[in-house]
Protein backbone atom coordinates (compact mmCIF):
# COMPACT_ATOMS: atom_id res chain seq x y z
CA UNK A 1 86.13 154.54 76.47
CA UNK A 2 88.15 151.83 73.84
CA UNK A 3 90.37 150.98 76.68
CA UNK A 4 87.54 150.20 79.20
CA UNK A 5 85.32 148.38 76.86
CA UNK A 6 88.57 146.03 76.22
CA UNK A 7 89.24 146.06 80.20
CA UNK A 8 86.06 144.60 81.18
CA UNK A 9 85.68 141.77 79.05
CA UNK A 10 89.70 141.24 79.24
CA UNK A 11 88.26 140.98 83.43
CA UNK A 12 85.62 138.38 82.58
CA UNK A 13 87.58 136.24 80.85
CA UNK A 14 90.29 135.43 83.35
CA UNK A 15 87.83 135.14 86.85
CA UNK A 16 86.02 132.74 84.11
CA UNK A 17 89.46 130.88 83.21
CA UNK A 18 90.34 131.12 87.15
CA UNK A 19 87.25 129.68 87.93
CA UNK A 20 87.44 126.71 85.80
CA UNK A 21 90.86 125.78 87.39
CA UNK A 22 89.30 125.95 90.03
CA UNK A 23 86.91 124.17 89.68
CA UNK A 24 89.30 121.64 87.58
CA UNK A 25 92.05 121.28 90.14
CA UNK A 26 88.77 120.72 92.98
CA UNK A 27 86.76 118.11 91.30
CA UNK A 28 89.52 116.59 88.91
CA UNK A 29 93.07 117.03 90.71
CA UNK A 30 94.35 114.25 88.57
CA UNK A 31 93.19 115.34 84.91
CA UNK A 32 95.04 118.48 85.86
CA UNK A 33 98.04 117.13 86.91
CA UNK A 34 98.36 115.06 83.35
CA UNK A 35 98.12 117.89 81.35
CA UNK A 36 101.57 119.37 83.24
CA UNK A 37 103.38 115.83 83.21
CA UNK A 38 105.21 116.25 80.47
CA UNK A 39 106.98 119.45 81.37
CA UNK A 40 107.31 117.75 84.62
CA UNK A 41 109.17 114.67 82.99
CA UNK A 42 111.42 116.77 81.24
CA UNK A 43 112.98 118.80 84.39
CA UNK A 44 112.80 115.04 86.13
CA UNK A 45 114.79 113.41 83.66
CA UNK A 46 117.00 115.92 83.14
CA UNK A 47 118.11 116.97 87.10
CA UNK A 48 117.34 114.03 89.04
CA UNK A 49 118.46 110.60 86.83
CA UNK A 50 121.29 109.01 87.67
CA UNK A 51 122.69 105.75 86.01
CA UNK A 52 126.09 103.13 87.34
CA UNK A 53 128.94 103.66 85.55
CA UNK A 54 128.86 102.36 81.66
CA UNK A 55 125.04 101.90 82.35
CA UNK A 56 123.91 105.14 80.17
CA UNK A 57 122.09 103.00 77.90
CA UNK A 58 119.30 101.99 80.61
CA UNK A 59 118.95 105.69 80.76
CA UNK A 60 116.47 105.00 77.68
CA UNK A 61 114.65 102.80 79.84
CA UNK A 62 114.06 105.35 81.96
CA UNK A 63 113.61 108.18 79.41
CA UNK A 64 110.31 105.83 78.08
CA UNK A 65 109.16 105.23 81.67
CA UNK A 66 108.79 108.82 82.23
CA UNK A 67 108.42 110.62 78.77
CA UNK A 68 105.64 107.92 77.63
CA UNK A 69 104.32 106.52 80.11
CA UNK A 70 103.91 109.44 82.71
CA UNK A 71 106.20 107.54 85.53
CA UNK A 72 106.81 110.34 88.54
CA UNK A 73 109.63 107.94 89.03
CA UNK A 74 111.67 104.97 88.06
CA UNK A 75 114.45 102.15 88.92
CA UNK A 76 115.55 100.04 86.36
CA UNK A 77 118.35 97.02 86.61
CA UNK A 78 120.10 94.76 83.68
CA UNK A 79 122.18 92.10 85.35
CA UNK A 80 124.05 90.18 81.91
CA UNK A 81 124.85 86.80 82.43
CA UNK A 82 127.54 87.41 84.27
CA UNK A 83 125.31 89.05 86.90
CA UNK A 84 127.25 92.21 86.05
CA UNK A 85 124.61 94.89 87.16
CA UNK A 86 123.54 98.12 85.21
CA UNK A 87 121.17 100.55 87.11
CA UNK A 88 119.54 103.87 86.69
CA UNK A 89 116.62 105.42 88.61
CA UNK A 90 114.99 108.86 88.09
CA UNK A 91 112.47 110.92 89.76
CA UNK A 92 111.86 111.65 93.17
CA UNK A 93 111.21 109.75 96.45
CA UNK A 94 108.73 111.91 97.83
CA UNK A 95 107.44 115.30 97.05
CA UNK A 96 108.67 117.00 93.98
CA UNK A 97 112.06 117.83 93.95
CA UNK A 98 112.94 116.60 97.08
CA UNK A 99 115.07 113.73 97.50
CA UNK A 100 116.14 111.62 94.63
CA UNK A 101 115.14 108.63 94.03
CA UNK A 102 117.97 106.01 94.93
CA UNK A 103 118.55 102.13 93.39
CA UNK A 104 117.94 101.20 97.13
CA UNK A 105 114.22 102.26 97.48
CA UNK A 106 111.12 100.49 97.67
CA UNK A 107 108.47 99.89 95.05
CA UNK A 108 105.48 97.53 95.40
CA UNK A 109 106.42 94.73 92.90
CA UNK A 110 102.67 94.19 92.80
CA UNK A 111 101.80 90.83 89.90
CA UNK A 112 105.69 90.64 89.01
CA UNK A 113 105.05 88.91 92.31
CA UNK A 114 103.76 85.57 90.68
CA UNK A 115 107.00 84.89 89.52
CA UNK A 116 108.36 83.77 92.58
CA UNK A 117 105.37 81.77 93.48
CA UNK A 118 105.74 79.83 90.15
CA UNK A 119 109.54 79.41 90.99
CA UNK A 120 107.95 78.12 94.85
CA UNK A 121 106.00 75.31 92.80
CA UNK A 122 108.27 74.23 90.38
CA UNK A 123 110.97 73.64 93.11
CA UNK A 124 108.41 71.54 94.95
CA UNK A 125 108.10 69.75 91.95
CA UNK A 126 111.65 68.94 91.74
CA UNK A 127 111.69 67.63 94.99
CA UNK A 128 108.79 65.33 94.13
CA UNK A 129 106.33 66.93 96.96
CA UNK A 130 103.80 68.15 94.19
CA UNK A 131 103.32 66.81 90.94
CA UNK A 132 102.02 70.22 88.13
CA UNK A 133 99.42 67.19 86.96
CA UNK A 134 97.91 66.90 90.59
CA UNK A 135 94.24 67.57 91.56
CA UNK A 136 93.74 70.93 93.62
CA UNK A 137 91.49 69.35 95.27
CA UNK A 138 93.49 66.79 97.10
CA UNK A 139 95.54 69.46 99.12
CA UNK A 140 91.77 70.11 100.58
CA UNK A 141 90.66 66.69 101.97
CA UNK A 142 88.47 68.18 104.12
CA UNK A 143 86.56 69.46 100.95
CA UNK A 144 84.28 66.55 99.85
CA UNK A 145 81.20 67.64 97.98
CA UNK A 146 80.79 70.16 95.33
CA UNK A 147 78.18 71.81 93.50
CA UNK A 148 80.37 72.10 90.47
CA UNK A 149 82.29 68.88 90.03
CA UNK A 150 84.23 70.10 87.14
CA UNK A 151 86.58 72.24 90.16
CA UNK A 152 87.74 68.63 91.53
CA UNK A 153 89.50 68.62 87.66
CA UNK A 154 91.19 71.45 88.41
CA UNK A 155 95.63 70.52 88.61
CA UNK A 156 98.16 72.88 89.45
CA UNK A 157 98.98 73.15 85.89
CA UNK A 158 95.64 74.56 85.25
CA UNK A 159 96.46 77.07 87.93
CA UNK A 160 99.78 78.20 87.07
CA UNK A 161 98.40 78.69 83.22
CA UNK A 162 95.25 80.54 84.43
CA UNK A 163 92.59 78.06 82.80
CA UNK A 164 91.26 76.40 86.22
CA UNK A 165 88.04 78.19 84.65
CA UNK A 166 87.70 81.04 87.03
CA UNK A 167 86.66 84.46 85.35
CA UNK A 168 87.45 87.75 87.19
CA UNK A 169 86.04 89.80 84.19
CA UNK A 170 82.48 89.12 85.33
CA UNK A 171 80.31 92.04 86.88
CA UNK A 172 81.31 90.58 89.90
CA UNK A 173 84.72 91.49 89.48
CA UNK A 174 88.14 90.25 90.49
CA UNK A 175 86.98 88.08 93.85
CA UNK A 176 90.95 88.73 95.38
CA UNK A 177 90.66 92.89 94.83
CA UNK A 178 86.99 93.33 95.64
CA UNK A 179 86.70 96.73 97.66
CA UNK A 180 86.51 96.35 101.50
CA UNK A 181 85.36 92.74 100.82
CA UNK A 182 87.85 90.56 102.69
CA UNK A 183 88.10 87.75 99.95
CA UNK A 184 87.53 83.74 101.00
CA UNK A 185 90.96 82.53 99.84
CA UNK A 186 92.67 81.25 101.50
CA UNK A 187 91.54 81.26 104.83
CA UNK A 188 88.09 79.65 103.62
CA UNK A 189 88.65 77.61 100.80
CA UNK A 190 85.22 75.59 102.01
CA UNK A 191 84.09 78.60 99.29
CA UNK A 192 85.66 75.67 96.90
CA UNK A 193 81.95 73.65 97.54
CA UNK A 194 79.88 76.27 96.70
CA UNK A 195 81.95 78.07 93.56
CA UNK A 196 80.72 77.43 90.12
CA UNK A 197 83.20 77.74 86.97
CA UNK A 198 82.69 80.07 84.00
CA UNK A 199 84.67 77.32 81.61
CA UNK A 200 85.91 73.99 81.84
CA UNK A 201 89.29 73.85 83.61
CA UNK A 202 91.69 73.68 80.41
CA UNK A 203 89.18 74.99 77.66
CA UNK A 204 90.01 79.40 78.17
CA UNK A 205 93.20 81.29 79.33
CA UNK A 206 91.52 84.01 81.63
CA UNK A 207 94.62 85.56 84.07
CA UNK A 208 93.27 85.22 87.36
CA UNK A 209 94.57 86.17 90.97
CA UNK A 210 92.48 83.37 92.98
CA UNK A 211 94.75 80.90 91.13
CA UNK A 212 97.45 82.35 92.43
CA UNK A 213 96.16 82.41 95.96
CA UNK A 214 95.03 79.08 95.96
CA UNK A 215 98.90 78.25 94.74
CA UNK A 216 100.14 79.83 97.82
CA UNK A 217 97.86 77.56 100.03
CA UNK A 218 99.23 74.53 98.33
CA UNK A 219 102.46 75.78 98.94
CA UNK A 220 101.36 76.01 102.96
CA UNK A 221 99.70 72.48 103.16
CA UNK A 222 102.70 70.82 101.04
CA UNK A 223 105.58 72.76 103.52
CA UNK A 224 103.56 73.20 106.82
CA UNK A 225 104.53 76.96 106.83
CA UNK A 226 102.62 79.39 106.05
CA UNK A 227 104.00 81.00 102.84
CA UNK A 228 105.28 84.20 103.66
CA UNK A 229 107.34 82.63 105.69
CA UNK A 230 108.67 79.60 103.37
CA UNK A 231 108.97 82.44 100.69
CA UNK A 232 110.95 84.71 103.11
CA UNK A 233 113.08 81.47 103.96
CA UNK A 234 113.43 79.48 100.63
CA UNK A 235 114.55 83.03 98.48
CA UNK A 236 116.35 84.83 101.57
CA UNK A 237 114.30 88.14 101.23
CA UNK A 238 115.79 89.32 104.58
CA UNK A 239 119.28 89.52 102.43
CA UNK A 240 118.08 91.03 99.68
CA UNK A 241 115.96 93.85 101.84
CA UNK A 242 112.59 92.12 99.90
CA UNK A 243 109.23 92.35 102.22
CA UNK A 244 105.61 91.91 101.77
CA UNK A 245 103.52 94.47 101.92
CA UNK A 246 100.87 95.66 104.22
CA UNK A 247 98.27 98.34 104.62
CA UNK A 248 101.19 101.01 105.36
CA UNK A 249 103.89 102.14 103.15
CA UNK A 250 107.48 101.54 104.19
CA UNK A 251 109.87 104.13 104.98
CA UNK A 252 112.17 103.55 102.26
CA UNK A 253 109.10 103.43 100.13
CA UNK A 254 108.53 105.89 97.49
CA UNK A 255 105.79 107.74 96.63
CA UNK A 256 103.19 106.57 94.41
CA UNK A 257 101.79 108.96 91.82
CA UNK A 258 97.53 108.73 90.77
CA UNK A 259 97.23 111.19 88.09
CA UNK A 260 96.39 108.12 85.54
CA UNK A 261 94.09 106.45 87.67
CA UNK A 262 90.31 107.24 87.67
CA UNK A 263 89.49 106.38 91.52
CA UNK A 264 92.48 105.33 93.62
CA UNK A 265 94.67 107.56 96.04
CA UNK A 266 96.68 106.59 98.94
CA UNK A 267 93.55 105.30 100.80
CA UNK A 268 93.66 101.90 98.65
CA UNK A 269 95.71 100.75 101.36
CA UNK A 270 92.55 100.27 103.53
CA UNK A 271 90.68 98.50 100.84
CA UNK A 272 92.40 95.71 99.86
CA UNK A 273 93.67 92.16 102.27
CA UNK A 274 97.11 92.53 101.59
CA UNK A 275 97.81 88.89 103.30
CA UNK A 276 95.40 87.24 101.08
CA UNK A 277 96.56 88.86 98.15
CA UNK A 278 100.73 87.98 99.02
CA UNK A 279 101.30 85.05 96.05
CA UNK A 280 99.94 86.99 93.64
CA UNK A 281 100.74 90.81 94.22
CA UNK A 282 102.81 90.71 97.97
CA UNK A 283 105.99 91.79 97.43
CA UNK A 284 107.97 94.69 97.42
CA UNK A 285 111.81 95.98 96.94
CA UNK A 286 114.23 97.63 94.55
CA UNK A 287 114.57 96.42 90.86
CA UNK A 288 118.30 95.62 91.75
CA UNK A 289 116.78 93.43 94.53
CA UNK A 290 113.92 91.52 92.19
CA UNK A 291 116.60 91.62 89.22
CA UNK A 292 118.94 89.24 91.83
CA UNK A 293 116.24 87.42 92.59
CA UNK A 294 115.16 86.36 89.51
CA UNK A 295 118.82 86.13 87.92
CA UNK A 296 119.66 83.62 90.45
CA UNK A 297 116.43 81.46 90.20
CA UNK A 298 117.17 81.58 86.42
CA UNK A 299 121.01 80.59 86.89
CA UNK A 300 121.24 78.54 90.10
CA UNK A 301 117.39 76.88 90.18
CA UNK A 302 117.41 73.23 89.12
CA UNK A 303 113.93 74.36 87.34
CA UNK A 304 113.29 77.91 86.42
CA UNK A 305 110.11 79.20 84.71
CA UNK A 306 111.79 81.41 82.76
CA UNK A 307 112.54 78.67 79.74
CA UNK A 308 110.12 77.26 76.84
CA UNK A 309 110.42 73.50 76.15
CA UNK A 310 107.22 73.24 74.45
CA UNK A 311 104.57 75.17 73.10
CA UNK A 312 100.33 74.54 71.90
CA UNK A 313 99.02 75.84 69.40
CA UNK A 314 97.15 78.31 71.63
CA UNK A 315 100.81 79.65 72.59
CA UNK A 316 101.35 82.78 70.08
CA UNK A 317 105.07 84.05 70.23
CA UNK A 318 104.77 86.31 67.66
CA UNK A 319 102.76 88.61 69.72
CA UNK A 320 102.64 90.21 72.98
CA UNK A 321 100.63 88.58 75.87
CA UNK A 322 99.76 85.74 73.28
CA UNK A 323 101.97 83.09 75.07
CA UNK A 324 101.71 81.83 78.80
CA UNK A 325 103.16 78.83 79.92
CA UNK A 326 103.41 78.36 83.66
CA UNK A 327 102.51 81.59 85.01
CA UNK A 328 105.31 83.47 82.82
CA UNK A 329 104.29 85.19 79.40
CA UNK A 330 107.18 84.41 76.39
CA UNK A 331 107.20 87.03 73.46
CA UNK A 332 110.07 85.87 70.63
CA UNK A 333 108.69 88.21 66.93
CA UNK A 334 111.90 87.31 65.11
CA UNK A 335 113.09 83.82 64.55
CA UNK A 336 116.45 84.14 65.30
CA UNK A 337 115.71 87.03 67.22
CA UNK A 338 115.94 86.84 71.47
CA UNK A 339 113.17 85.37 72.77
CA UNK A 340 112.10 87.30 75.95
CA UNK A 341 110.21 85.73 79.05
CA UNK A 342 108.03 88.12 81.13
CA UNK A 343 105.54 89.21 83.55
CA UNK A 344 104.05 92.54 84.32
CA UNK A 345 102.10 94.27 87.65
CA UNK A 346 100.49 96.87 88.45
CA UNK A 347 98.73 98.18 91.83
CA UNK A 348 96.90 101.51 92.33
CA UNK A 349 99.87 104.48 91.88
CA UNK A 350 103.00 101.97 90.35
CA UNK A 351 103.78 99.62 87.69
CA UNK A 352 106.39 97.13 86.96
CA UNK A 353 107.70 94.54 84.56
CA UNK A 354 110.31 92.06 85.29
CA UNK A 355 112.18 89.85 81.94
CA UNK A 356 114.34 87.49 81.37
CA UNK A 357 115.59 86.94 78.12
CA UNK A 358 117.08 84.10 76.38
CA UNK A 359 121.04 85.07 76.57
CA UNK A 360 120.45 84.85 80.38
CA UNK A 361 120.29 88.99 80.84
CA UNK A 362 117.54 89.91 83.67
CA UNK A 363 116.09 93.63 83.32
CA UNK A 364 113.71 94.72 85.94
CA UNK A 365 111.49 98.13 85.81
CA UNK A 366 109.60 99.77 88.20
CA UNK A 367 107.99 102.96 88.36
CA UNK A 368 105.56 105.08 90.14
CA UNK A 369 103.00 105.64 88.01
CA UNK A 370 99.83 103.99 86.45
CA UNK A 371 100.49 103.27 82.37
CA UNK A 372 99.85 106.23 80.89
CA UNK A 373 98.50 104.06 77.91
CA UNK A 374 96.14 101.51 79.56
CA UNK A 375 93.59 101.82 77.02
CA UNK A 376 95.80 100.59 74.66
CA UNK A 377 95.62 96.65 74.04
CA UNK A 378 98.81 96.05 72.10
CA UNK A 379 101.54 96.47 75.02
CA UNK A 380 103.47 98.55 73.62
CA UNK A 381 106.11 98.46 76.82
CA UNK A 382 107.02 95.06 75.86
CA UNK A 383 107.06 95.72 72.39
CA UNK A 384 109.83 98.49 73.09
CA UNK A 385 112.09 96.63 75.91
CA UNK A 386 112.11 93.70 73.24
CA UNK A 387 113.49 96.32 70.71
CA UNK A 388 116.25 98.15 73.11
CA UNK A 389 117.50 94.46 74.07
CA UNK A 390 117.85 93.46 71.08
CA UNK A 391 120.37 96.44 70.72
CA UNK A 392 121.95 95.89 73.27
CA UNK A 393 122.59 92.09 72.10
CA UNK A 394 123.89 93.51 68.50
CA UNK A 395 126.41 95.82 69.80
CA UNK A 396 127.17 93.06 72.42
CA UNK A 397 128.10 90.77 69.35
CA UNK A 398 125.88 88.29 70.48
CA UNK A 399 123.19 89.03 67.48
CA UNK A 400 123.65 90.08 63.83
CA UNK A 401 122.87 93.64 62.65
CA UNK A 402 119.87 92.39 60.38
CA UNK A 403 117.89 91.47 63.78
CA UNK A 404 118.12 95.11 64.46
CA UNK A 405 116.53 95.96 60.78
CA UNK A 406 114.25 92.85 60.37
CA UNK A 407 110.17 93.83 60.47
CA UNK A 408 108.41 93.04 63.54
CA UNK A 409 105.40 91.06 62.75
């Protein structure tokens, strides 16, 4: 009789547990599949990651990527000054212990993206065809009246540094990403007339993807092309295997992992105008490929982004996502510490972040994978890469031991 009154409950219990993962994995696939990640990162990183020779030390890249951040895989690519390249990639390129991920596959650069649309501008403004002080406006001279005069103040400069006024944190939401509404720019920037601003051009510092589109139309009226095409020209993508996206993945694509996302699966791909969207979030390629990119607009561009001449007082290097200038974000905690210019993305499923830092070195990360950490407003990515650099600079020579020790303010 003991045995069977301990065998029925015993019973309950487990159809009740079995029930409710059920009814978890059902309704909530994705909560699920966090709470198994981290076993999951541990037989990732240790059968599938694979680093270039002498490159073991951007294996802690990728250890971060997947351990705290909940990446279902990674690429990441140091090129030194020398463009002397360091790579290591984990994970897998589709389903779970399938093929490994390779330094040749495809991620969605997604926002990392702007920095070759900044580059675009500022080598039109070495050639004297646009001038970072020029009215918006005047690339639109078929735009005459508008019910907000302040947007005919609006300058490329304003653009580049997000404060042309525009405010995507409205309930209206970000007018570029608005689901299965194809947005007006840029094929109907008459929208111009009719906008009103949420600030002054100039007065707030609100990051904003419409600036970025309305950058790639300048770059169209100033060139005559349209700009995937000057883009695809001017930086050779076809060399270095770089495309724009499009509502389909790529074969050499990877997969793209959900579990820290709320709403989004695959299906995005039908909900967003991935032509409108291709100067601020278009591109796509390896981190090797992005890494080359952006090493040789650094090294061989008469005017690169990636420096700081001057700063405002508005410009905060001493913490993260404090300082923009230009569309890039600068991040320098110690004084004679590196100083380390930046600029993250993120689309539904991925991630990436893409740095330059001031000895020249170009280190490139992407991964599959919302941040695990979203919620959390003090970046602590940056925070980290700035650290491991740093490192990597000391045993280099290049930096003193005490940078390694100093306190981070």
């Amino acid at each position: 009789m003991k045995s069977k009154w301990i065998k029925y409950p015993v019973t309950a219990f487990l159809i009740a547990v079995s029930f409710w993962f059920y009814f978890q994995l059902s309704t909530y696939p994705y909560k699920v599949a966090r709470w198994y990640q981290p076993l999951e990162a541990k037989f990732v990183l240790t059968f599938s990651t694979q680093c270039s020779r002498d490159s073991g030390w951007l294996g802690l890249f990728i250890d971060h990527a997947v351990t705290n951040q909940g990446a279902y895989s990674a690429q990441v690519t140091f090129l030194d000054s020398d463009k002397q390249a360091h790579t290591c990639e984990s994970g897998y390129k589709k389903a779970f212990m399938s093929e490994p991920v390779t330094s040749n596959n495809r991620y969605r650069y997604a926002s990392t993206s702007k920095l070759i649309t900044t580059s675009a501008i500022l080598k039109l403004a070495n050639e004297h065809k646009v001038d970072l002080d020029e009215k918006v406006v005047s690339f639109f001279p078929e735009l005459t009246e508008f019910s907000d005069v302040r947007i005919e103040q609006i300058t490329i400069a304003h653009l580049l540094n997000h404060r042309a006024g525009f405010d995507r944190l409205t309930l209206a939401g970000d007018p570029m990403f608005l689901l299965r509404n194809k947005p007006w720019c840029p094929n109907d920037v008459s929208e111009l007339q009719r906008l009103r601003l949420a600030f002054n051009p100039g007065e707030q510092q609100i990051y904003s993807n419409l600036g970025y589109c309305l950058l790639g139309e300048i770059i169209h009226r100033v060139t005559g092309e349209g700009y995937r095409s000057y883009i695809e020209k001017v930086f050779s993508l076809d060399k270095r295997n770089i495309k724009f996206i499009n509502n389909y993945f790529y074969d050499d694509e990877v997969r793209y992992d959900y579990r820290y996302e709320e709403t989004y699966n695959d299906s995005y791909l039908g909900l967003f105008d991935f032509e409108a969207v291709s100067a601020a979030a278009g591109l796509s390629g390896s981190a090797t490929a992005l890494a080359g990119l952006l090493w040789d607009i650094q090294h061989r561009q008469s005017t690169s982004p990636f420096e700081l001449k001057a700063t405002n007082e508005e410009c905060n290097l001493l913490k993260v996502d404090e300082c923009l200038v230009l569309g890039v974000r600068h991040y320098q905690p110690e004084k004679e510490g590196i100083m380390l210019h930046y600029h993250e993305g993120y689309l539904p499923g991925s991630a990436s972040i893409a740095v330059v830092d001031s000895y020249g070195g170009v280190t490139v990360l992407l991964k599959s994978g919302a941040n695990r950490h979203q919620e959390n407003p003090d970046n602590e990515w940056v925070r980290w890469i700035y650290k491991r650099l740093t490192l990597y600079y000391v045993l280099q020579g290049k930096l003193p031991v005490l940078n390694v020790m100093a306190p981070h303010h």
